[in-house]
Each structure stands twice: as structure tokens, then as C-alpha cells.
PDB file of N, CA and C in Angstrom:
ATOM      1  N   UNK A   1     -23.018   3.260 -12.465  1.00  0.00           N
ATOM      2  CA  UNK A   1     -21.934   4.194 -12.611  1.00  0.00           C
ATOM      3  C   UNK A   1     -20.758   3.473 -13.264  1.00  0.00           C
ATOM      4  N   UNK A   2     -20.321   4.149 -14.425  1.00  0.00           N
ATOM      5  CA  UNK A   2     -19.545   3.393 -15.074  1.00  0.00           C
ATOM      6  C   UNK A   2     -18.021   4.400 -14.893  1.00  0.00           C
ATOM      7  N   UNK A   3     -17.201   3.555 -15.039  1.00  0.00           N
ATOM      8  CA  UNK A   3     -15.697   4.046 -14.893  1.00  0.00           C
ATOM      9  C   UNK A   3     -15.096   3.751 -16.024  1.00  0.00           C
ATOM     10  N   UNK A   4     -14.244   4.408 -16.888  1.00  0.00           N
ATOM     11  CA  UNK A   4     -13.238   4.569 -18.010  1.00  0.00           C
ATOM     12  C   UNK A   4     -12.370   5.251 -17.956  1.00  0.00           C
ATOM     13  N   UNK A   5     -11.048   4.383 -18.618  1.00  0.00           N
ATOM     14  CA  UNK A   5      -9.801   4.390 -18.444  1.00  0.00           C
ATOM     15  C   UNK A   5      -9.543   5.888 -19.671  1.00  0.00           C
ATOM     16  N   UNK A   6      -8.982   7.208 -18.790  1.00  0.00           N
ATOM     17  CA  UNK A   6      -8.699   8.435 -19.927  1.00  0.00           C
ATOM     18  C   UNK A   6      -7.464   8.051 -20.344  1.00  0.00           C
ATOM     19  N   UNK A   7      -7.113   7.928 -21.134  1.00  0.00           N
ATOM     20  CA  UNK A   7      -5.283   7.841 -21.688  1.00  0.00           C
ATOM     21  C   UNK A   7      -4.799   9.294 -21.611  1.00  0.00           C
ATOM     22  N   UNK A   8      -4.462  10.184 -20.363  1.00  0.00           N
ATOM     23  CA  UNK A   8      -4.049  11.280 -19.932  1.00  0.00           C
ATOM     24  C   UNK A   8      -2.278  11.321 -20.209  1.00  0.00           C
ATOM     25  N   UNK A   9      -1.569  11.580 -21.361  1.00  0.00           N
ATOM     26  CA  UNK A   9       0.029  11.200 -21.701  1.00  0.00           C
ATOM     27  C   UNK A   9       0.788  11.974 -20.178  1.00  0.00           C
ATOM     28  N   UNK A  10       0.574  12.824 -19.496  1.00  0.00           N
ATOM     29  CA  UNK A  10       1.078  12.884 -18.205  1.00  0.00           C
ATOM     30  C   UNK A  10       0.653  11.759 -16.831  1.00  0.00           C
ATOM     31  N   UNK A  11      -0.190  11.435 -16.781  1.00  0.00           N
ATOM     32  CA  UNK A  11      -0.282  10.247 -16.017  1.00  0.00           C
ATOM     33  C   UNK A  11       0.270   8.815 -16.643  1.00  0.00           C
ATOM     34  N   UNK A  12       0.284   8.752 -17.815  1.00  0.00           N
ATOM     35  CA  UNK A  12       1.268   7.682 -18.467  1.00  0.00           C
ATOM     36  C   UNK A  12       2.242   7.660 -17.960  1.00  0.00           C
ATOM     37  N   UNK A  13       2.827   9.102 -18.148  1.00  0.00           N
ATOM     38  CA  UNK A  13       4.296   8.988 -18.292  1.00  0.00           C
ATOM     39  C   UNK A  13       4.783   8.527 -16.908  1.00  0.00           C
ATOM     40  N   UNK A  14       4.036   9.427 -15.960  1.00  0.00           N
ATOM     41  CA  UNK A  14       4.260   9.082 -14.357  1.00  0.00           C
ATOM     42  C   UNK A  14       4.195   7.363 -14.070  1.00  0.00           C
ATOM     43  N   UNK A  15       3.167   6.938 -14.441  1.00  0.00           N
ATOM     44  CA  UNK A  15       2.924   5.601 -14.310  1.00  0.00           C
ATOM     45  C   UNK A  15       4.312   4.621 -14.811  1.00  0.00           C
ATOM     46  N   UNK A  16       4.552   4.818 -16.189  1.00  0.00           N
ATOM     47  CA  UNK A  16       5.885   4.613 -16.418  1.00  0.00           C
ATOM     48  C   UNK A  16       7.138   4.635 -15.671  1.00  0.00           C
ATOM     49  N   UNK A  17       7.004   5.615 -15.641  1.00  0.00           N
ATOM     50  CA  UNK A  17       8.793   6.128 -14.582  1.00  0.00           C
ATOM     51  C   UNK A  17       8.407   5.032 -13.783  1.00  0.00           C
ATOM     52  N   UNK A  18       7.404   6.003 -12.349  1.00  0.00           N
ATOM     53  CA  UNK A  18       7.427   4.939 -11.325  1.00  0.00           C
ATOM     54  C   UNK A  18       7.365   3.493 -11.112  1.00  0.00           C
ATOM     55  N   UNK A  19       6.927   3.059 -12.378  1.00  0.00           N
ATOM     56  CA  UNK A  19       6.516   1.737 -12.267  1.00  0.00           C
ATOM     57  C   UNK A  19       7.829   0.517 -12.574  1.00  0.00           C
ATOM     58  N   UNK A  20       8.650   2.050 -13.447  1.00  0.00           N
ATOM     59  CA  UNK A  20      10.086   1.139 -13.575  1.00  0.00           C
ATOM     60  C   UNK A  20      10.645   1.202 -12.048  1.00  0.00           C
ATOM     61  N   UNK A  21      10.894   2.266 -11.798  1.00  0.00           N
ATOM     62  CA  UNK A  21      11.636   2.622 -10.324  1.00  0.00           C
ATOM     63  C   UNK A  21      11.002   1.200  -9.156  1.00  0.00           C
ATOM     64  N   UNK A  22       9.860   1.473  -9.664  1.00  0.00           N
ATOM     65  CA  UNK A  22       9.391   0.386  -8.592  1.00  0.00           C
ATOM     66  C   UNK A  22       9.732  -1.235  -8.679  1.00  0.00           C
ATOM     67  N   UNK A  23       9.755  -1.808  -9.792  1.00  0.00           N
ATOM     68  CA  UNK A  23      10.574  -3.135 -10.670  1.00  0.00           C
ATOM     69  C   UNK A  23      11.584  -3.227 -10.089  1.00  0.00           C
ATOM     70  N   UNK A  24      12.353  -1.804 -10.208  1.00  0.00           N
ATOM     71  CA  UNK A  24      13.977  -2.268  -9.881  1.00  0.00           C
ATOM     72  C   UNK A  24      14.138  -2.436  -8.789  1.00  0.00           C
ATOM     73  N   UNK A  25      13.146  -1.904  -7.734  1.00  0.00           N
ATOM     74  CA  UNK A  25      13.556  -1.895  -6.174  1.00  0.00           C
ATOM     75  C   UNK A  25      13.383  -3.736  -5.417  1.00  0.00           C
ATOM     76  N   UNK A  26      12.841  -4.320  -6.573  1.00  0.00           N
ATOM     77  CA  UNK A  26      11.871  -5.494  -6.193  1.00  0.00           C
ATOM     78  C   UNK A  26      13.300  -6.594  -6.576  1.00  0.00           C
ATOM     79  N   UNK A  27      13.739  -7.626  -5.749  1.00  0.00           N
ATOM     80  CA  UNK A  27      14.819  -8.587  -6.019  1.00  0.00           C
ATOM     81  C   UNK A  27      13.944 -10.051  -6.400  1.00  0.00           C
ATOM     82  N   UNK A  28      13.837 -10.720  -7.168  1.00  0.00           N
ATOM     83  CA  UNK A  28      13.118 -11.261  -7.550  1.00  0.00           C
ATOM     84  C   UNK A  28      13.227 -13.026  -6.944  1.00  0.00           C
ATOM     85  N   UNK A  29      15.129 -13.042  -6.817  1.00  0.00           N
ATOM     86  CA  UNK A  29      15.574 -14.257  -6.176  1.00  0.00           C
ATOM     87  C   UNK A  29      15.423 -14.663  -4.827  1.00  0.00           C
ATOM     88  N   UNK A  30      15.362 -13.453  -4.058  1.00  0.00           N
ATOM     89  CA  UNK A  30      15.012 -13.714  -3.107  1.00  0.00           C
ATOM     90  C   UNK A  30      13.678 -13.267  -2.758  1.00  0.00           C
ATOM     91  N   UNK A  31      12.910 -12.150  -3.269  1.00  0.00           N
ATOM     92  CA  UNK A  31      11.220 -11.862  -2.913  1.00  0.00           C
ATOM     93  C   UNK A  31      11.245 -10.861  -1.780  1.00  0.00           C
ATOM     94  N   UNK A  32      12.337  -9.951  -2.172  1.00  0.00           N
ATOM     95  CA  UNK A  32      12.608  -8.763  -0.632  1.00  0.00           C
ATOM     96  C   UNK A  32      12.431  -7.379  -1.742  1.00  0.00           C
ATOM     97  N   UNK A  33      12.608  -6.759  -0.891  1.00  0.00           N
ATOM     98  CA  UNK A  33      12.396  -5.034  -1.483  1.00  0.00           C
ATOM     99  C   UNK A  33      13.903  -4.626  -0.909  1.00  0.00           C
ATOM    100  N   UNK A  34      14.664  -3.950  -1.645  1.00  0.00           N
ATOM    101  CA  UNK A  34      15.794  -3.309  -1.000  1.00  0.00           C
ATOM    102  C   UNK A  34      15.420  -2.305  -0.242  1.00  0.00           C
ATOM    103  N   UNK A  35      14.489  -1.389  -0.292  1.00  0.00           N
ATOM    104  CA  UNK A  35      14.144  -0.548   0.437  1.00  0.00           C
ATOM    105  C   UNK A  35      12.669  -0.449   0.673  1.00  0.00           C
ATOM    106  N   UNK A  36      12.338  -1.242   1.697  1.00  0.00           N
ATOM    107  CA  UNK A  36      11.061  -0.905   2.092  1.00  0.00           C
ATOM    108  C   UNK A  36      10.242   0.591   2.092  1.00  0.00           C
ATOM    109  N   UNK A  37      10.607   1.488   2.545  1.00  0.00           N
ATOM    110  CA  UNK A  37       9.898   2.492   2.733  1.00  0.00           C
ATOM    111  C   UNK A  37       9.943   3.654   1.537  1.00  0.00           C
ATOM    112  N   UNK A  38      10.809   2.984   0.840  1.00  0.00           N
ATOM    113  CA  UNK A  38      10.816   3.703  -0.882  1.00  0.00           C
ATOM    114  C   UNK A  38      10.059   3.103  -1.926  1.00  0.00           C
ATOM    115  N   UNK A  39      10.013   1.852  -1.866  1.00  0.00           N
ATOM    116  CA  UNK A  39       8.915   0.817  -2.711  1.00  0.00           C
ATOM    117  C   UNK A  39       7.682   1.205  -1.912  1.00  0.00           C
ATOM    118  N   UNK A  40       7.290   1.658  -0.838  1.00  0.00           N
ATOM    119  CA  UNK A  40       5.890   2.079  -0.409  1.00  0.00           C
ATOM    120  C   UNK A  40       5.755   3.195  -0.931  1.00  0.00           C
ATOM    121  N   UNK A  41       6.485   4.321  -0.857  1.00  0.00           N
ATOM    122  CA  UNK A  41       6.278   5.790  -1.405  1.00  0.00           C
ATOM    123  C   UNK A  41       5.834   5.250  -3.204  1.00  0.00           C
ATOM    124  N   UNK A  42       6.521   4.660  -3.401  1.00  0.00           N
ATOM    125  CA  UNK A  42       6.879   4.409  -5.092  1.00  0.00           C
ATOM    126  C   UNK A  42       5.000   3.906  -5.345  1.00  0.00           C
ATOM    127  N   UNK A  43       4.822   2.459  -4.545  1.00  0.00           N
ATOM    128  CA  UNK A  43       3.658   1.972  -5.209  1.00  0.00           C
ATOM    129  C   UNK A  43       2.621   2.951  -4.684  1.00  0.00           C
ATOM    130  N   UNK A  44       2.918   3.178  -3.828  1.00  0.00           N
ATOM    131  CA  UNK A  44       1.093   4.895  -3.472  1.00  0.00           C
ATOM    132  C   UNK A  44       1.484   5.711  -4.450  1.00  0.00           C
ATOM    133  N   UNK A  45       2.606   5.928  -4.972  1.00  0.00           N
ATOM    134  CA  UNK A  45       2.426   7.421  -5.980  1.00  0.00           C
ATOM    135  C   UNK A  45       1.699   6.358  -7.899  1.00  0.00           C
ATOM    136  N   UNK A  46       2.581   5.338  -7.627  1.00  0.00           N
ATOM    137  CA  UNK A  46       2.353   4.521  -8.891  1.00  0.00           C
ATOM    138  C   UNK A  46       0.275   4.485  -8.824  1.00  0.00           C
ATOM    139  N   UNK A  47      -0.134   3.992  -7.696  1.00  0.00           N
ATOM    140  CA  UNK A  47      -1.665   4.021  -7.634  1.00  0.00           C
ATOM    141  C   UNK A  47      -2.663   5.178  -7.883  1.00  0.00           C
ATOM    142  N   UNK A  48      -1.769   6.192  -7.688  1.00  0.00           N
ATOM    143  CA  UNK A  48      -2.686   7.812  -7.558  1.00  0.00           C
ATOM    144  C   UNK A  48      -1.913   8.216  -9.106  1.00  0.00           C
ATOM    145  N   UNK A  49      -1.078   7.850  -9.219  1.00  0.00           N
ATOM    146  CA  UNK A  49      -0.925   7.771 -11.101  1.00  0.00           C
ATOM    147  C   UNK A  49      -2.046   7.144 -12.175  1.00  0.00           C
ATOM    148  N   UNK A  50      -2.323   6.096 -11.459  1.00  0.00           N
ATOM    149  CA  UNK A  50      -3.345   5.450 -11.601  1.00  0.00           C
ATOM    150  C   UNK A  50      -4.507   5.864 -12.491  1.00  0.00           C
ATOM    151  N   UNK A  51      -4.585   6.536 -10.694  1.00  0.00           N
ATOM    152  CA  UNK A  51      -6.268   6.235 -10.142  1.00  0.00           C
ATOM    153  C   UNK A  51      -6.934   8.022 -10.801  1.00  0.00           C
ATOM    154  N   UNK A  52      -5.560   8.735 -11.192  1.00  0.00           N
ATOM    155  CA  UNK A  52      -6.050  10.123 -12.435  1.00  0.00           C
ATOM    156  C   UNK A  52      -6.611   9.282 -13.243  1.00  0.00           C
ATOM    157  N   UNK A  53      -6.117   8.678 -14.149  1.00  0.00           N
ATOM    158  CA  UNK A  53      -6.731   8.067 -15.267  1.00  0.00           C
ATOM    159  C   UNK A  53      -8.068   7.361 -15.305  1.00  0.00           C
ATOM    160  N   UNK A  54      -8.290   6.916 -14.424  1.00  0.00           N
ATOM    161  CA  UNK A  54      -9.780   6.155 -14.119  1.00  0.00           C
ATOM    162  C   UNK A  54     -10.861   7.152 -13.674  1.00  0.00           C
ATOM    163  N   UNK A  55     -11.673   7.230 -14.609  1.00  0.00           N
ATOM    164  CA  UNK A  55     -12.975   8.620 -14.587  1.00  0.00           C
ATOM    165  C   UNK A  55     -13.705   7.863 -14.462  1.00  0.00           C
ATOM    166  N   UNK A  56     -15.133   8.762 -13.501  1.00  0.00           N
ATOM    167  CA  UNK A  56     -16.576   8.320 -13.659  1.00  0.00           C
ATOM    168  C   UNK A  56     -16.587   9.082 -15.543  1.00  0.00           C
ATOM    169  N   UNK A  57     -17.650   8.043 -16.086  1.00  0.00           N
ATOM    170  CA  UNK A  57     -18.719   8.514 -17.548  1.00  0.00           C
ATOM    171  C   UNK A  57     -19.617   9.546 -17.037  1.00  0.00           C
ATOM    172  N   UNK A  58     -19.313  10.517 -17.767  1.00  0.00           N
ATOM    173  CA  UNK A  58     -20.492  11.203 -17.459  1.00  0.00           C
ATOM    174  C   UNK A  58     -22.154  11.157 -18.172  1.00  0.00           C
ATOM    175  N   UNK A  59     -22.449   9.857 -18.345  1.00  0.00           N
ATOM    176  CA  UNK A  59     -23.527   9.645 -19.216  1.00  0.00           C
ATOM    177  C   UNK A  59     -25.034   9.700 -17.623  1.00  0.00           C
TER     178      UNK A  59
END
């Protein structure tokens, strides 16, 4: 069973946004999240942004 990546431009775009939103929440000097429970919402929605794009082949 093979899996391939669809380039779906609405799951892009989502992936995008969130993935900035999610960057910024991240402090890099110190290795903390300013908001824990918003960087969790952020990276589960960033993954199911994802995980649209990744199809079974239908071969």
C-alpha cells in the first residue's frame, strides 16, 4: 500500500498559516512555548492539515 503526497492548495494554505502561528509561539532562546495549550491546538490542527494531503494510491 502505497501513500502519496496530493498537493491539495487548501490544505497548503492551512498548513502554512498554522505552521507560521505555530513558529511564532516557539521561543527559541530559551526552548519554552509561550502558550502551551495553543501550540498543542496549533500542532494537531498543523498534523490533520497534513495528514488531508497524504492519500492511499489507488493502484
Amino acid at each position: 500500500m502505497k501513500y502519496k503526497i496530493v498537493p491539495n492548495i487548501i490544505s497548503i494554505i492551512l498548513a502554512l498559516i498554522i505552521g507560521v502561528a505555530l513558529f511564532r509561539q516557539i521561543d527559541f532562546q530559551n526552548m519554552t512555548v509561550e502558550k502551551p495549550l495553543l501550540a498543542l491546538v496549533y500542532l494537531i490542527a498543523f498534523l490533520i492539515s497534513i495528514g488531508f494531503m497524504i492519500k492511499k494510491s489507488k493502484q
